[in-house]
Protein backbone atom coordinates (compact mmCIF):
# COMPACT_ATOMS: atom_id res chain seq x y z
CA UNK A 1 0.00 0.00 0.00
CA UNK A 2 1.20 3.22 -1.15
CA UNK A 3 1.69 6.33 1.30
CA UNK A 4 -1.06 8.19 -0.35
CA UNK A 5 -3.41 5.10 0.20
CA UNK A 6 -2.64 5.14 3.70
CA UNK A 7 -3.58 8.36 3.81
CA UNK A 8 -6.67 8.80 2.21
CA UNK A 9 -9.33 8.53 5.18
CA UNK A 10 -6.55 11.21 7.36
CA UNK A 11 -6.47 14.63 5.62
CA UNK A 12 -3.17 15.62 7.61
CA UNK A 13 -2.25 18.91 5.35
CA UNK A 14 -5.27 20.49 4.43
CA UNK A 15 -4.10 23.79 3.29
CA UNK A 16 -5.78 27.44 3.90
CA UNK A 17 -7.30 28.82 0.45
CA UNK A 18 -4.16 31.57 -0.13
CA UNK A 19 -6.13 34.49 0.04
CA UNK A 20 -7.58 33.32 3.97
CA UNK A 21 -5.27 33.98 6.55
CA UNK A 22 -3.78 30.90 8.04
CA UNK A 23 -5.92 29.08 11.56
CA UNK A 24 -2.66 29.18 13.29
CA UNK A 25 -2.84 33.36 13.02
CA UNK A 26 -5.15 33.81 16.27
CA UNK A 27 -5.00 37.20 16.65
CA UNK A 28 -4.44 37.99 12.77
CA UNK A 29 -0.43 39.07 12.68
CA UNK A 30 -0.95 38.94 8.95
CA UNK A 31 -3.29 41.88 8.82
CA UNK A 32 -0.34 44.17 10.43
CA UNK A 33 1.10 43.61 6.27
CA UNK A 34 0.13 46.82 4.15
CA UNK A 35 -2.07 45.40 1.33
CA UNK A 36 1.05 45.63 -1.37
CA UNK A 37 2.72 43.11 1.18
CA UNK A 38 0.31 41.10 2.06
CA UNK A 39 -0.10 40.23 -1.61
CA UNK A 40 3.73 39.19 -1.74
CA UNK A 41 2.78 36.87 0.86
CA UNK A 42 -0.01 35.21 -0.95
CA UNK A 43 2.60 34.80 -3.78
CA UNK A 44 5.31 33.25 -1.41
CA UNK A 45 1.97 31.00 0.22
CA UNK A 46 0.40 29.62 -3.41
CA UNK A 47 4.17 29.17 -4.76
CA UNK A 48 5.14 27.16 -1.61
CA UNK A 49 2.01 25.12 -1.37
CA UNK A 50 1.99 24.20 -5.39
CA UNK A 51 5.45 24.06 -6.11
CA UNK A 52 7.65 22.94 -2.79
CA UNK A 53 5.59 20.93 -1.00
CA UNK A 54 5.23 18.57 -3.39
CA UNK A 55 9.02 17.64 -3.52
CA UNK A 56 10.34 17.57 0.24
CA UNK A 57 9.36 14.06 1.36
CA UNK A 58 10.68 12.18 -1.07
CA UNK A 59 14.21 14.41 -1.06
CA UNK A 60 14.25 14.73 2.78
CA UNK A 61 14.17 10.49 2.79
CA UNK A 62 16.40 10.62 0.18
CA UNK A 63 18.82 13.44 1.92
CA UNK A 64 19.03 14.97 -1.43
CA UNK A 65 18.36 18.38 -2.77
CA UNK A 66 15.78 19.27 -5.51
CA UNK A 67 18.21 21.01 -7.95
CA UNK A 68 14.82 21.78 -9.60
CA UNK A 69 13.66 24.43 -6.59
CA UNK A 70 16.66 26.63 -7.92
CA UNK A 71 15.03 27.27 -11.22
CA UNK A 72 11.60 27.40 -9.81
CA UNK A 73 12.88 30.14 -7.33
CA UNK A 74 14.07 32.34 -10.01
CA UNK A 75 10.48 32.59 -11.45
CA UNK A 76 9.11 33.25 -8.20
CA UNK A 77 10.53 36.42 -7.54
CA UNK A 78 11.17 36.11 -4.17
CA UNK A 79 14.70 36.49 -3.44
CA UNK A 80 16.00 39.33 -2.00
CA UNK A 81 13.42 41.28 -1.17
CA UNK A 82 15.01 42.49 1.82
CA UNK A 83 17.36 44.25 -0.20
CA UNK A 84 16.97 47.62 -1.54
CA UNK A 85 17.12 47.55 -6.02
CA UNK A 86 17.75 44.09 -5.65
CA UNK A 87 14.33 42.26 -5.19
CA UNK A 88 12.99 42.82 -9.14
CA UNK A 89 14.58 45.77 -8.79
CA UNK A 90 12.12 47.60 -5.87
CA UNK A 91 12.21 49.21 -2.67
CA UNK A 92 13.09 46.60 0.18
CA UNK A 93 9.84 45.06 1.86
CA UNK A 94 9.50 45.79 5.21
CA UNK A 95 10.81 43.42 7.97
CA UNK A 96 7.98 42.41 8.72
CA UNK A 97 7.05 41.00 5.50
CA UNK A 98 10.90 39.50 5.53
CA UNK A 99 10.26 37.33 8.74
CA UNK A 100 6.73 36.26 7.22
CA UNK A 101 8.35 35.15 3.99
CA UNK A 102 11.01 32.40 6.23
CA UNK A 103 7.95 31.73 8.39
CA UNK A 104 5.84 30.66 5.21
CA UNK A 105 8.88 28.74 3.43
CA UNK A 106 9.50 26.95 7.37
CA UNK A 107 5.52 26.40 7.62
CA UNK A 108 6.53 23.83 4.48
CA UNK A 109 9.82 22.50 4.94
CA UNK A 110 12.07 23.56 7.34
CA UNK A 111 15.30 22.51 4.78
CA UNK A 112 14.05 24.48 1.89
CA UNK A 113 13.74 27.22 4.21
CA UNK A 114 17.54 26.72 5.61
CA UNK A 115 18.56 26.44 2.22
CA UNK A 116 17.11 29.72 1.09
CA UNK A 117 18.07 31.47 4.76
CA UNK A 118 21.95 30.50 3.82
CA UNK A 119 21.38 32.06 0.17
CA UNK A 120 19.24 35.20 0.61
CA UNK A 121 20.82 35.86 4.11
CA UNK A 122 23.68 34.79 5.00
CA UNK A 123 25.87 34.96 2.12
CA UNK A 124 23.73 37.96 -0.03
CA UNK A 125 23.79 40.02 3.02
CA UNK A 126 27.68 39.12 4.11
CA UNK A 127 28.40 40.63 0.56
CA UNK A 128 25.62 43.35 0.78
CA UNK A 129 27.04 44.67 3.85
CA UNK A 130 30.66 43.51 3.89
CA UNK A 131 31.61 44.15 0.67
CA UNK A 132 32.13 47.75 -0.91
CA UNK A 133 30.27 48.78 -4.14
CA UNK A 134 32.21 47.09 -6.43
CA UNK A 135 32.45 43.90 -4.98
CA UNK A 136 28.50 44.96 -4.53
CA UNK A 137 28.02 45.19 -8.09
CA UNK A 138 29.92 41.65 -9.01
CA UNK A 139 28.49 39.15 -7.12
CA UNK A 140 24.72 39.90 -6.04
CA UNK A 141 22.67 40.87 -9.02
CA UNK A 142 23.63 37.28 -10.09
CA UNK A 143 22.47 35.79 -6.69
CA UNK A 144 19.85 38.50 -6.57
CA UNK A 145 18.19 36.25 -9.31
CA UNK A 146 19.74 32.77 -8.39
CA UNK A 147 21.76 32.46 -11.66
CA UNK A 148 24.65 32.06 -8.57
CA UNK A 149 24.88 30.58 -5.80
CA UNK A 150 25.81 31.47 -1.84
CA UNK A 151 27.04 29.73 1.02
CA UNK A 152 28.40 30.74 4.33
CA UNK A 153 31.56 29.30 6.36
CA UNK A 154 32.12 30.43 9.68
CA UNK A 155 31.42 27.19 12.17
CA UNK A 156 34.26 24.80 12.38
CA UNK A 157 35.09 21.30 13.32
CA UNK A 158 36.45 21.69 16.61
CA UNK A 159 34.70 25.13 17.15
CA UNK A 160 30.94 26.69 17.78
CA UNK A 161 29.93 29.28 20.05
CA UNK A 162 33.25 30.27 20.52
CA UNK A 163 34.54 30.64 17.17
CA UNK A 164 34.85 34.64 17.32
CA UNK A 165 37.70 34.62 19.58
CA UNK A 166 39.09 31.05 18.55
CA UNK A 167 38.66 30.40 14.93
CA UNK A 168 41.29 27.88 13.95
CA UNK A 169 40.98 28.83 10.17
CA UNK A 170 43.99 31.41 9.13
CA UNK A 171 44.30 33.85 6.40
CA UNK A 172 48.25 35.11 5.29
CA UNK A 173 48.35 37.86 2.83
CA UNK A 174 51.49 37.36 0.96
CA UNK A 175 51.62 40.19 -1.90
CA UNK A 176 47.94 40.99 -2.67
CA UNK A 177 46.93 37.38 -2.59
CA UNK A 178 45.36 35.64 0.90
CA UNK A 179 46.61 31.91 1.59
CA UNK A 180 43.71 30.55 3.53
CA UNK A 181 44.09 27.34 5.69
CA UNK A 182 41.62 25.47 7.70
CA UNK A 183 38.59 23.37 7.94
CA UNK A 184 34.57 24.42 8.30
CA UNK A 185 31.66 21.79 9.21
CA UNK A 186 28.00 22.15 8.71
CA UNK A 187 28.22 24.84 5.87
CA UNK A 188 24.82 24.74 3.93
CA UNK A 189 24.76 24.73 -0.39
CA UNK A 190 28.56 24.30 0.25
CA UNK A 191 28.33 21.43 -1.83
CA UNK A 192 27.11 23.30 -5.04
CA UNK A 193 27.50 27.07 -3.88
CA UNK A 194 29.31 29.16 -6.54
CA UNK A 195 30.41 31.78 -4.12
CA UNK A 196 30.98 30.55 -0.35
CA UNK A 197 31.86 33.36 2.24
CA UNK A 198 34.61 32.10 4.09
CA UNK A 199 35.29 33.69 7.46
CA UNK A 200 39.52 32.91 8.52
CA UNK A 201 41.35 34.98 11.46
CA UNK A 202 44.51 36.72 10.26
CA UNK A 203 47.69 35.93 11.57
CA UNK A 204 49.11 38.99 11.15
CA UNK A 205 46.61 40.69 13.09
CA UNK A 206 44.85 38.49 14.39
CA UNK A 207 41.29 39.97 13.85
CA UNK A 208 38.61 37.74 11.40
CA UNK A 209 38.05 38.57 8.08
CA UNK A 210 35.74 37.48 5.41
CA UNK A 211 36.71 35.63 1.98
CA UNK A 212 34.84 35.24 -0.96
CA UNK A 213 35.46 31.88 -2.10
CA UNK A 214 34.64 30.65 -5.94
CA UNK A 215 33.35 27.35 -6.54
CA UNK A 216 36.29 25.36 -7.75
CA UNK A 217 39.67 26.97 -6.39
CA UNK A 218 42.35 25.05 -6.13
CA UNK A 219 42.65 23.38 -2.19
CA UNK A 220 39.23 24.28 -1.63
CA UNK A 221 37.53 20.82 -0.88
CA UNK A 222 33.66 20.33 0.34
CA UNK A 223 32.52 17.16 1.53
CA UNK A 224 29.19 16.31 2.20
CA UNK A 225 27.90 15.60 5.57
CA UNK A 226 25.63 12.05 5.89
CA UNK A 227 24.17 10.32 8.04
CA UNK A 228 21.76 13.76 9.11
CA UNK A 229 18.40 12.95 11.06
CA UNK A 230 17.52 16.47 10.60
CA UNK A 231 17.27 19.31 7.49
CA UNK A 232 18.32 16.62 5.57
CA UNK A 233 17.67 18.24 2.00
CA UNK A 234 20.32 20.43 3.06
CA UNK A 235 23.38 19.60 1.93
CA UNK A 236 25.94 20.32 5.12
CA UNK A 237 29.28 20.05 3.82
CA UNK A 238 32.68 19.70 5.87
CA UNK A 239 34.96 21.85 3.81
CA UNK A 240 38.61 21.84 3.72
CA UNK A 241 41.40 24.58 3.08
CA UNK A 242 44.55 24.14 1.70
CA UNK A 243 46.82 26.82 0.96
CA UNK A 244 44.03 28.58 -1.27
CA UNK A 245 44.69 31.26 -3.08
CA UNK A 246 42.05 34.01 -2.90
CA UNK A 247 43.09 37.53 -4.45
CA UNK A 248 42.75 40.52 -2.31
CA UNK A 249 39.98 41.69 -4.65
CA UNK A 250 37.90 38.54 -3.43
CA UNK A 251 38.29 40.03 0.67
CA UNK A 252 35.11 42.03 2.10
CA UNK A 253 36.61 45.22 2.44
CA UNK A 254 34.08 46.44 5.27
CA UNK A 255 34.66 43.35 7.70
CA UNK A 256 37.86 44.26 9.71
CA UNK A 257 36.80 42.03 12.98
CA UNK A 258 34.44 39.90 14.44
CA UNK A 259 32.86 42.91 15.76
CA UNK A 260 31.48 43.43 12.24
CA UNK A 261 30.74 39.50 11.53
CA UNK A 262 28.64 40.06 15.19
CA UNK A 263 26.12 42.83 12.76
CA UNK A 264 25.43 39.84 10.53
CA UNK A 265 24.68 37.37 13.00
CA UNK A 266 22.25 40.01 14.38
CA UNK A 267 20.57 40.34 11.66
CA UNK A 268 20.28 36.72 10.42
CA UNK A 269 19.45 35.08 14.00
CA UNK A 270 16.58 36.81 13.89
CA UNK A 271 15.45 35.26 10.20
CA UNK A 272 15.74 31.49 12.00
CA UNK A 273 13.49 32.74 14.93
CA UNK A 274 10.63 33.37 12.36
CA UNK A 275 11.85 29.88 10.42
CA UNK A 276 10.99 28.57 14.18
CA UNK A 277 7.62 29.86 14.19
CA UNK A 278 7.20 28.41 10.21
CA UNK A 279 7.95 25.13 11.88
CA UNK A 280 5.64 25.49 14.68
CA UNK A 281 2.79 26.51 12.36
CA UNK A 282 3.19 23.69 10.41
CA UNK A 283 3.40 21.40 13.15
CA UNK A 284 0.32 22.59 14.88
CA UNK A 285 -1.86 22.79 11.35
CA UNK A 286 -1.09 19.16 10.76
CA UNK A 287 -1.89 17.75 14.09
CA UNK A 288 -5.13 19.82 14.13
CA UNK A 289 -6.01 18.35 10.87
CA UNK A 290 -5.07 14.68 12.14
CA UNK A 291 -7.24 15.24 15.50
CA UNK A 292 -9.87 16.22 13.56
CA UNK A 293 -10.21 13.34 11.16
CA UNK A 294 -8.95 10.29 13.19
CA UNK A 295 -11.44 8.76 14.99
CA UNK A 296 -10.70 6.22 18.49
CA UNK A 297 -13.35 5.08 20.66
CA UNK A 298 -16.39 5.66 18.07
CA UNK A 299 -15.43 10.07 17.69
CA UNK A 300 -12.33 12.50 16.15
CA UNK A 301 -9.64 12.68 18.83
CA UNK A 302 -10.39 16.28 18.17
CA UNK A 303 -12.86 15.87 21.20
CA UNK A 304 -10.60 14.39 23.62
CA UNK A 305 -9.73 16.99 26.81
CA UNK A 306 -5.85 15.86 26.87
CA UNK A 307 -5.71 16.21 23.05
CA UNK A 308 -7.20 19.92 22.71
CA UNK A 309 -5.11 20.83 26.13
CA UNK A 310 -2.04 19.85 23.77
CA UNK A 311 -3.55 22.16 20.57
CA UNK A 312 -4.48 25.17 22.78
CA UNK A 313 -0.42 24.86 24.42
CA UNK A 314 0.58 25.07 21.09
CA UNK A 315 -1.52 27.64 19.36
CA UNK A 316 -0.24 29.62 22.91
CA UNK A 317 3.51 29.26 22.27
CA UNK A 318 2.76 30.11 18.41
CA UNK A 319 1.08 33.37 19.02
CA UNK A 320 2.98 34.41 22.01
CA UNK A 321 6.19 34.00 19.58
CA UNK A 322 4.65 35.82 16.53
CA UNK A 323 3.96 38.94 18.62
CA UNK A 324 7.38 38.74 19.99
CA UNK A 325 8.92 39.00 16.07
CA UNK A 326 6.62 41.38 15.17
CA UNK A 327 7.72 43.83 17.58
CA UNK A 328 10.99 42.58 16.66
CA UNK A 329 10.44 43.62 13.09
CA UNK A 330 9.42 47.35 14.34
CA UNK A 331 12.49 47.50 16.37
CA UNK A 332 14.15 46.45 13.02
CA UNK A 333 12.46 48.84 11.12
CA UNK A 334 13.07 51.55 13.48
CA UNK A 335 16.69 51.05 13.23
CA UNK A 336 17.25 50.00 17.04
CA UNK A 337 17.21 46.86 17.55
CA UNK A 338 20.05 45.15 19.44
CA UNK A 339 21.73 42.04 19.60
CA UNK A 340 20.36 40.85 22.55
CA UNK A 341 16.52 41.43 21.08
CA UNK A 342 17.51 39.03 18.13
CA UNK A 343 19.49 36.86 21.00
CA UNK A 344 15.82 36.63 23.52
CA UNK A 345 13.96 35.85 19.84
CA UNK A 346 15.81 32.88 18.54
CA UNK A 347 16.48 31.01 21.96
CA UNK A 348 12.61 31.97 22.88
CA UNK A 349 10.96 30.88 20.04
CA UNK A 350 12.99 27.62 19.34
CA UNK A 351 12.49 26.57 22.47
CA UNK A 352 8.65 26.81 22.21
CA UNK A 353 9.04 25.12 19.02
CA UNK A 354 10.45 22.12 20.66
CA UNK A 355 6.73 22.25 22.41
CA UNK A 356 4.74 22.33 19.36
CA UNK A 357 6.58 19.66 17.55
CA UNK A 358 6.75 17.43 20.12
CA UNK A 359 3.06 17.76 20.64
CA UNK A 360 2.33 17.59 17.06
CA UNK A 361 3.84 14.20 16.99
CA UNK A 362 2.31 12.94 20.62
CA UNK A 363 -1.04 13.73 18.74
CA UNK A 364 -0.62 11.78 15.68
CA UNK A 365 1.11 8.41 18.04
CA UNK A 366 2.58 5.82 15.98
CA UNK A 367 1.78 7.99 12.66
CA UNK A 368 3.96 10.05 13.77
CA UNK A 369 7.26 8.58 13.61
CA UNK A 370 6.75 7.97 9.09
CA UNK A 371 7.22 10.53 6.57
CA UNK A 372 4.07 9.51 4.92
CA UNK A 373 2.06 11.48 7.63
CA UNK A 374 4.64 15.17 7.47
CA UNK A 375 4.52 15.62 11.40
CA UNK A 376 7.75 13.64 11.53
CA UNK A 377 10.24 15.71 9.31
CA UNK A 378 9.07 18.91 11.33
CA UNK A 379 10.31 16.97 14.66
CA UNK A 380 13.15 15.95 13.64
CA UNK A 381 13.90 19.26 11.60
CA UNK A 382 13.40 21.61 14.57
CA UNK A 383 16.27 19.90 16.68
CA UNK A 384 18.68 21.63 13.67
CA UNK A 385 17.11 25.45 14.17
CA UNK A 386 16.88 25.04 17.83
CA UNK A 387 21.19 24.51 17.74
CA UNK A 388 22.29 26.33 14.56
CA UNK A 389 22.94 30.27 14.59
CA UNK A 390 23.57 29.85 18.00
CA UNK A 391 22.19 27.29 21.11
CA UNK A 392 19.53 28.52 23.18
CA UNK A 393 22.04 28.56 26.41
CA UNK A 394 24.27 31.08 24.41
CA UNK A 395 21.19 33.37 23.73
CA UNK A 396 20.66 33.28 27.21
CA UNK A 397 24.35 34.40 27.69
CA UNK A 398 23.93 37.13 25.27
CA UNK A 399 20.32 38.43 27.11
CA UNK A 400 21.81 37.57 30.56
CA UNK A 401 25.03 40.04 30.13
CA UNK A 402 22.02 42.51 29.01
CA UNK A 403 19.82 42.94 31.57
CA UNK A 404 22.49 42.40 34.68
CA UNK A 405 25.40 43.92 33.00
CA UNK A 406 27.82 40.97 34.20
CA UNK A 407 29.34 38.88 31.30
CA UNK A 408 28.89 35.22 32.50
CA UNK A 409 31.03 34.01 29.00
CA UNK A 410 33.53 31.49 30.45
């Protein structure tokens, strides 16, 4: 019996008409768009539903990615949007809009999103504000419509959290040409990237700096990473440098120290906080389908206590989180928002992710633990976002030094 046969008498992903907002927005967050924005949503919501979610089971089993996205993508048009003239060549959206967009693409597939987060953030906006004009005008209108591209290299094997003051990875100018040697792990698209931005500490002056890396230079070797229970369309690679040769052309010219590699971080820990809440929504829509269409004991689950007690948690933790990143966005859009605002986002909402996912699943019981029923790639996925761009115990470092002033950073 096929999956889709076992599924016929469950409707597990019935999805909201695009132009209805979603049953996981309780107190209607999506009205807050202006109507120009809102429509992008709808866009992002009808592309995601007809074109992505179709693909991610049988690639996330397979742990491979759907080279076919890429193409699909550049029709869309909804890559960098956040970016001003480089989103079909308009204004930048608002943040707002920019967190709903990784929420919608997470509320599908959690790797797709990830994949798209390391693209359109990560690298685009290392080179958007790392880079000066020229190096501006080189790289990103070809990643602005995915004809290129991007990956990011910072985390290392033998180093995490406390890579900005001990990043093994070394760059040596010698003439006007950077030797870089060194090893990264976990670097998303590293496998097919054309540019990867490769962040090495300088032995001369020991501050980090940031590379831009070309698919196929000499000594620079990505392997991919297997074996993944999570994100596993991703393709995590474990690169390796050996004395590679990058021109002094190819070095962001505004990143001078971490300090500066710290403003991207910032900005991009707060993208995987909405990705958190994409994964919750999805979690929560799924198992409210489920309850409502599987039947024990003669009547739909739906009508157990225990099992709405579990819904109601989770529709709690998913609109306490979305009013957190929408005053997030404001802050954002106001121009002061801080590191630790971004730091209380991601380690909040992941955390109440872990909730909703692990409810979703308790609701659906054995079900839950196959592909054939969704709930399962969400669990396992959200054990990735709640660790990458930071752990929820470093957040809590970042906040704590905040509010009390004391730096508790062994």
């Amino acid at each position: 019996m096929s999956a889709t046969e076992r599924r016929t008498d469950l409707t597990t992903t019935p999805p909201a008409p695009p132009d209805e907002l979603l049953g996981a927005d309780f107190y209607r967050y999506e009205t807050l768009l202006p109507d120009d924005e809102r429509k992008i949503l709808l866009k992002a919501r009808a592309f995601l539903h007809d074109e992505v979610k179709p693909l991610v089971n049988g690639y996330w089993d397979k742990g491979e990615f759907p080279v076919e996205l890429i193409e699909k993508f550049r029709g869309s048009g909804l890559n960098a949007l956040s970016y001003e003239g480089y989103g079909e060549h308009l204004p930048a959206v608002s943040h707002l809009l920019g967190g709903m967009l990784a929420m919608e693409m997470s509320r599908v597939d959690a790797s797709v999103a990830t994949f798209f987060g390391v693209h359109n953030g990560l690298s685009f906006y290392s080179i958007h504000t790392g880079g000066d004009q020229e190096q501006r005008d080189r790289w990103l209108p070809a990643m602005a419509s995915m004809e290129k591209i991007g990956a990011f290299a910072m985390t290392e094997p033998l180093g995490g959290s406390d890579v900005s003051g001990g990043m093994r990875t070394t760059a040596e100018l010698k003439g006007d040409t950077w030797v870089l040697n060194g090893a990264k792990r976990w670097i998303g698209n590293a496998t097919f990237a054309d540019h990867v931005v490769v962040w090495a500490r300088d032995v001369h002056d020991n501050q980090v700096k940031g590379f831009v890396v070309e698919k196929g230079t000499p000594g620079f070797v990505p392997v991919k990473i297997e074996g993944k229970i999570a994100l596993r369309i991703v393709q995590n690679a474990e690169i390796t440098l050996t004395d590679v040769h990058v021109p002094e052309a190819n070095r962001l010219q505004n990143i001078n120290s971490f300090r500066d590699v710290a403003e991207i971080l910032r900005f991009t820990r707060s993208g995987v906080a909405w990705q958190a809440l994409g994964v919750m929504i999805g979690a929560y829509e799924l198992a409210l389908a489920y309850a409502k269409e599987r039947r024990q004991f003669g009547r739909p689950i739906a009508g157990f206590q225990m099992v709405q007690d579990l819904l109601v948690k989770s529709l709690g933790d998913i609109t306490a989180s979305w009013g957190m990143l929408v005053q997030l966005a404001r802050l954002q859009d106001q121009g002061v928002f801080r590191d630790d605002h971004s730091a209380l986002a991601k380690g909040f909402t992941t955390s109440r992710m872990r909730e909703v996912v692990a409810a979703g699943r308790e609701i659906f019981g054995g079900n839950g633990i196959v592909l054939d029923y969704d709930i399962a790639r969400f669990f396992a996925d959200a054990e990735a976002l709640y660790s990458y761009e930071g752990t929820r115990q470093m957040q809590t470092l970042i906040v704590g030094k905040s509010i009390t002033g004391q730096s508790a950073f062994v």
